[in-house]
Protein backbone atom coordinates (compact mmCIF):
# COMPACT_ATOMS: atom_id res chain seq x y z
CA UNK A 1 93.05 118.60 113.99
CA UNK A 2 92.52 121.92 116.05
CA UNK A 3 93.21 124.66 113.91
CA UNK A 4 95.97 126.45 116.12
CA UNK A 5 97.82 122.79 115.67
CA UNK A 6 97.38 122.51 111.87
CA UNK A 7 98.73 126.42 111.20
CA UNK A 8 101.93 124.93 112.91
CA UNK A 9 101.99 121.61 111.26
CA UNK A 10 101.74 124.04 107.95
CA UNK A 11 105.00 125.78 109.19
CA UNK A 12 106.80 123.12 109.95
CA UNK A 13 105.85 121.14 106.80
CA UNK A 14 107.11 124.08 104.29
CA UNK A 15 110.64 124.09 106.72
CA UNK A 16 111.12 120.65 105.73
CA UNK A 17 109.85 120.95 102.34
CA UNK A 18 112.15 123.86 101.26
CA UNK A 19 115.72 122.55 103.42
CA UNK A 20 115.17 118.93 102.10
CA UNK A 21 114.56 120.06 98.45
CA UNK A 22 117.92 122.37 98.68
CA UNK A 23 119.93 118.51 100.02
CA UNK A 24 118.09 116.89 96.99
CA UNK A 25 119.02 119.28 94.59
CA UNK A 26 122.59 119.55 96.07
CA UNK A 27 123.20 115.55 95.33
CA UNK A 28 121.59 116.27 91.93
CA UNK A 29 124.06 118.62 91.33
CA UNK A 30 126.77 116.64 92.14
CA UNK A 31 125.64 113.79 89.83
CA UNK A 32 125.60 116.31 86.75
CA UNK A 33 121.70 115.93 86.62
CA UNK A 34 119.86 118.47 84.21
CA UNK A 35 117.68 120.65 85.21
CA UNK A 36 114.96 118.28 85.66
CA UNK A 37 116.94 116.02 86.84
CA UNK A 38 117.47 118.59 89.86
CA UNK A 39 114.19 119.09 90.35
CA UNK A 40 113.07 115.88 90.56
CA UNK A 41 115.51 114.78 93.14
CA UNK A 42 114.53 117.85 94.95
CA UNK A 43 110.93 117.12 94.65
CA UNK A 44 111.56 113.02 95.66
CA UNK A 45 114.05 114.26 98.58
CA UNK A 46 111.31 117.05 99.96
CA UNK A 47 107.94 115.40 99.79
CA UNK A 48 108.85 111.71 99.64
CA UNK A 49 108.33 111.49 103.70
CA UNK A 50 105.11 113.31 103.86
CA UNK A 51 103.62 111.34 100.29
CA UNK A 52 104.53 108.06 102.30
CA UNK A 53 102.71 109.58 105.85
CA UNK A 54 99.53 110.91 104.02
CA UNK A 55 99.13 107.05 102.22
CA UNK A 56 99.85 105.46 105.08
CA UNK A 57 96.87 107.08 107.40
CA UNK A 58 94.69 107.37 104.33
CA UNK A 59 95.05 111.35 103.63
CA UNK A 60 94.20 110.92 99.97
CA UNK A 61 96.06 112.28 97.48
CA UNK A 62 98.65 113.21 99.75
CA UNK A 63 99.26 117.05 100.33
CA UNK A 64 102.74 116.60 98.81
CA UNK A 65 101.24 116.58 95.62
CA UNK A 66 97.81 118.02 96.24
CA UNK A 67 98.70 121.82 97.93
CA UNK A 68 100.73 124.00 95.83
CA UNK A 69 102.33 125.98 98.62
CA UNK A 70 104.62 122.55 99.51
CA UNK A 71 105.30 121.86 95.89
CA UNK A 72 106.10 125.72 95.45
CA UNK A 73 108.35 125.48 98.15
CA UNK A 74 109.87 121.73 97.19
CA UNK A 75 110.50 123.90 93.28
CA UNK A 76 112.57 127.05 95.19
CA UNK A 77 114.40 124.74 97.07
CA UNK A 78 115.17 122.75 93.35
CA UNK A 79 115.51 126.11 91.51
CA UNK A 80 118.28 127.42 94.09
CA UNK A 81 120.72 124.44 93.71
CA UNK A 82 120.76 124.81 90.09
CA UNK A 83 121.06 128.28 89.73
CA UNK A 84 123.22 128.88 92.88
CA UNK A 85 125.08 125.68 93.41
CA UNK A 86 127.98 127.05 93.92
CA UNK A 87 127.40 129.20 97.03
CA UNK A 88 125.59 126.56 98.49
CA UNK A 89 128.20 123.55 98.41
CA UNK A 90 130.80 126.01 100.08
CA UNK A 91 127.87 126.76 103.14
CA UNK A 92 128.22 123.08 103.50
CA UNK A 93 128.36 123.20 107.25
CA UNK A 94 125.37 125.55 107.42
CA UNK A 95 123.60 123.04 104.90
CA UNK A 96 123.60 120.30 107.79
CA UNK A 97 122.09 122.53 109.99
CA UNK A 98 119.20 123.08 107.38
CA UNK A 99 119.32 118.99 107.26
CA UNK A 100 119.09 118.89 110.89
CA UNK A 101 116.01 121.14 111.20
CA UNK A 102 114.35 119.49 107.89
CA UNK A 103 114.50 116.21 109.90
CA UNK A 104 112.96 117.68 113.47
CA UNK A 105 110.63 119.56 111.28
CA UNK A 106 109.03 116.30 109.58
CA UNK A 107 108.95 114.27 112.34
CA UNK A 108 106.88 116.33 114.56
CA UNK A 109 104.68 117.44 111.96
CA UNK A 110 104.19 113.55 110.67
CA UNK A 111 103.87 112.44 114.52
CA UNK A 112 101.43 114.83 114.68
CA UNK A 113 99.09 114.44 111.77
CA UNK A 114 99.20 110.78 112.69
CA UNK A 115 98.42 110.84 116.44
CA UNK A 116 95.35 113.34 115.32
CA UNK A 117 94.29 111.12 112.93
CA UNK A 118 91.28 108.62 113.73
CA UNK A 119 92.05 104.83 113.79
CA UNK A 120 96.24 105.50 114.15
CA UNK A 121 97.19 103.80 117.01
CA UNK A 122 100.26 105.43 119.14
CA UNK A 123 102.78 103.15 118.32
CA UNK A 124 102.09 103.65 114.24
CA UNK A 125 101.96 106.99 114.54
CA UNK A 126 105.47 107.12 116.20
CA UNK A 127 106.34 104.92 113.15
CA UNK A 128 104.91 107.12 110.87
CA UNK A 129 106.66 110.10 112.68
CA UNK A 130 110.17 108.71 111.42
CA UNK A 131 109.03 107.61 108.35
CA UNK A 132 108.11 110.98 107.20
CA UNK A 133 111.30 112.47 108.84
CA UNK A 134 113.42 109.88 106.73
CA UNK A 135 111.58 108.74 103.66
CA UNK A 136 112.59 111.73 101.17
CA UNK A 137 116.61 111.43 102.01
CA UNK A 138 115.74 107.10 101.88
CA UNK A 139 114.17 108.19 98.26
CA UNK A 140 116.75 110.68 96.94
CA UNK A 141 120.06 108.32 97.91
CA UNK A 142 117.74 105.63 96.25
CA UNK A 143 117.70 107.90 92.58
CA UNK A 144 120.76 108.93 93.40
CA UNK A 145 122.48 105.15 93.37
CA UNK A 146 123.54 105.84 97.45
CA UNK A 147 122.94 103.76 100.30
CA UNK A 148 120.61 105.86 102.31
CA UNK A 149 122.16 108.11 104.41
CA UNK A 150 119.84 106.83 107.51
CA UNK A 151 121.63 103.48 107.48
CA UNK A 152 124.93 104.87 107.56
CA UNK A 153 125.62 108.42 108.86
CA UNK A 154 126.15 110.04 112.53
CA UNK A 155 122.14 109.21 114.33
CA UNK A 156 119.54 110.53 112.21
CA UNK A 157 116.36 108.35 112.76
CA UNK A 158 117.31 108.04 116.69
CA UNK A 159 116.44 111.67 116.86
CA UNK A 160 113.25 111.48 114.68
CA UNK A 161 112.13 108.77 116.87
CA UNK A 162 112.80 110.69 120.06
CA UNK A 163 110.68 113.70 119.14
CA UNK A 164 107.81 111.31 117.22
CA UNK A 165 107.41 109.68 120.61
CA UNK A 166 107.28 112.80 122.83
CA UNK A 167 104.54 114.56 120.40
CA UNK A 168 102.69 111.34 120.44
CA UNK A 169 102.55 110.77 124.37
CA UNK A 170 101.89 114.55 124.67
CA UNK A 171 98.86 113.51 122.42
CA UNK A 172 97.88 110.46 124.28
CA UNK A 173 98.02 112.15 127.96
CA UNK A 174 95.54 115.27 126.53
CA UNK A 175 98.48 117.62 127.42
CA UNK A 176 99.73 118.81 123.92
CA UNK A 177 100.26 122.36 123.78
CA UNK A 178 102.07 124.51 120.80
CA UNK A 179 105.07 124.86 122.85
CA UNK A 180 105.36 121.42 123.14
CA UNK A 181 105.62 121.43 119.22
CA UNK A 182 108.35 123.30 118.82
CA UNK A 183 110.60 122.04 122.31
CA UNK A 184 110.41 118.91 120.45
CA UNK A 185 111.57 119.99 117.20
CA UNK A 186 114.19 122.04 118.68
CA UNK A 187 115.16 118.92 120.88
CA UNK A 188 115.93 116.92 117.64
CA UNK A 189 117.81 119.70 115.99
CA UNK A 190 120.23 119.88 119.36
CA UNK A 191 120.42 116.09 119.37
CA UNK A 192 120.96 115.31 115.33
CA UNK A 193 123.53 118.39 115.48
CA UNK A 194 125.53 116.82 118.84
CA UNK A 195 125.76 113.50 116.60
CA UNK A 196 127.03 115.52 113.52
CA UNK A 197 129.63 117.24 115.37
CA UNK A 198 131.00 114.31 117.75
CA UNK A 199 130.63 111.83 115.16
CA UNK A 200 128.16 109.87 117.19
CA UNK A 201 126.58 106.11 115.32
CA UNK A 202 124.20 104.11 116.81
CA UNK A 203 126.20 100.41 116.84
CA UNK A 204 127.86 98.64 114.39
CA UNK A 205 129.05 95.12 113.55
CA UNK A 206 132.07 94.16 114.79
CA UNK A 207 134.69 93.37 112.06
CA UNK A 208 135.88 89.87 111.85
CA UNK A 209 138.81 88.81 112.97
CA UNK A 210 142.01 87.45 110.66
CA UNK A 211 142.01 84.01 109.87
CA UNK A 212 144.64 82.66 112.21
């Protein structure tokens, strides 16, 4: 990966790290989890999605657990919902916007490490893109004893999908540039936020009738 590319994939890596581990330790938190207990939901819920990109393209170990800057920033993140809890939970509203950039942070960064990878074909790497935008809040709900919040909430892997596929075209065509990057991310912030605030779901089931 050019080096200009992987200085932003760093960036955007250690934005999701740090907001994800502050939503894992906030569920902790809520579930009366000790201290390690916190950290290890922040730790599942921050580096979960990237663990499950680096195995999947063969980047082994997996940075998640291999550069100490991410699992630095994956500990703040767990440290600050103990300690500060409090102050947090009544930000709640500014806590979804951290959610909402964690998730456009991960999936262009995973898009990207996947479409620059040798041997990842386009569509996988759009796969992969989601996957890492999704697979630490999948994990957390999943120690937490909560359906995932993916399968159930206002669009969240719509988004991730929409800015995995424009990285990885940008990729394809020879056209990527850093601005790119970040017009993506920003695209999925706008879009995850919209669905947050009108209540937006991708479709449902129909509920069955009475019995006549």
């Amino acid at each position: 990966m050019p080096t200009d590319f992987a200085s932003a994939q760093l960036a955007l890596d250690l934005v999701g790290v740090f907001v994800f581990a502050l939503s894992g330790g906030l569920v902790a938190v809520k579930k009366r989890f000790d201290l390690f207990g916190v950290l290890v939901l922040a730790c599942a819920a921050a580096l979960g999605g990237g663990i499950m990109r680096d195995v999947l393209i063969g980047d082994v170990p997996p940075v998640g657990i291999s550069d100490w800057r991410l699992l630095t920033a994956a500990a703040l993140g767990g440290l600050a919902t103990f300690f500060f809890h409090p102050g947090i939970e009544r930000i709640g509203r500014f806590v979804k916007v951290l959610d909402a950039g964690g998730l456009a942070a991960f999936a262009v960064a995973g898009s990207l490490k996947a479409a620059t990878t040798l041997g990842v074909s386009p569509i996988a790497a759009v796969l992969i893109g989601v996957i890492t935008a999704v697979g630490g809040g999948v994990i957390r709900d999943i120690l937490a004893g909560h359906v995932p919040e993916v399968l159930r909430r206002e669009l969240y892997a719509l988004p991730a999908l929409l800015g995995s596929v424009i990285v990885v075209v940008a990729v394809e065509q020879g056209v990527l540039r850093m601005w790119m990057l970040w017009a993506a991310a920003g695209l999925v912030f706008v879009v995850r936020l919209v669905a947050v605030r009108l209540d937006l779901n991708a479709p449902t089931p129909l509920r069955p009738g009475r019995p006549t």
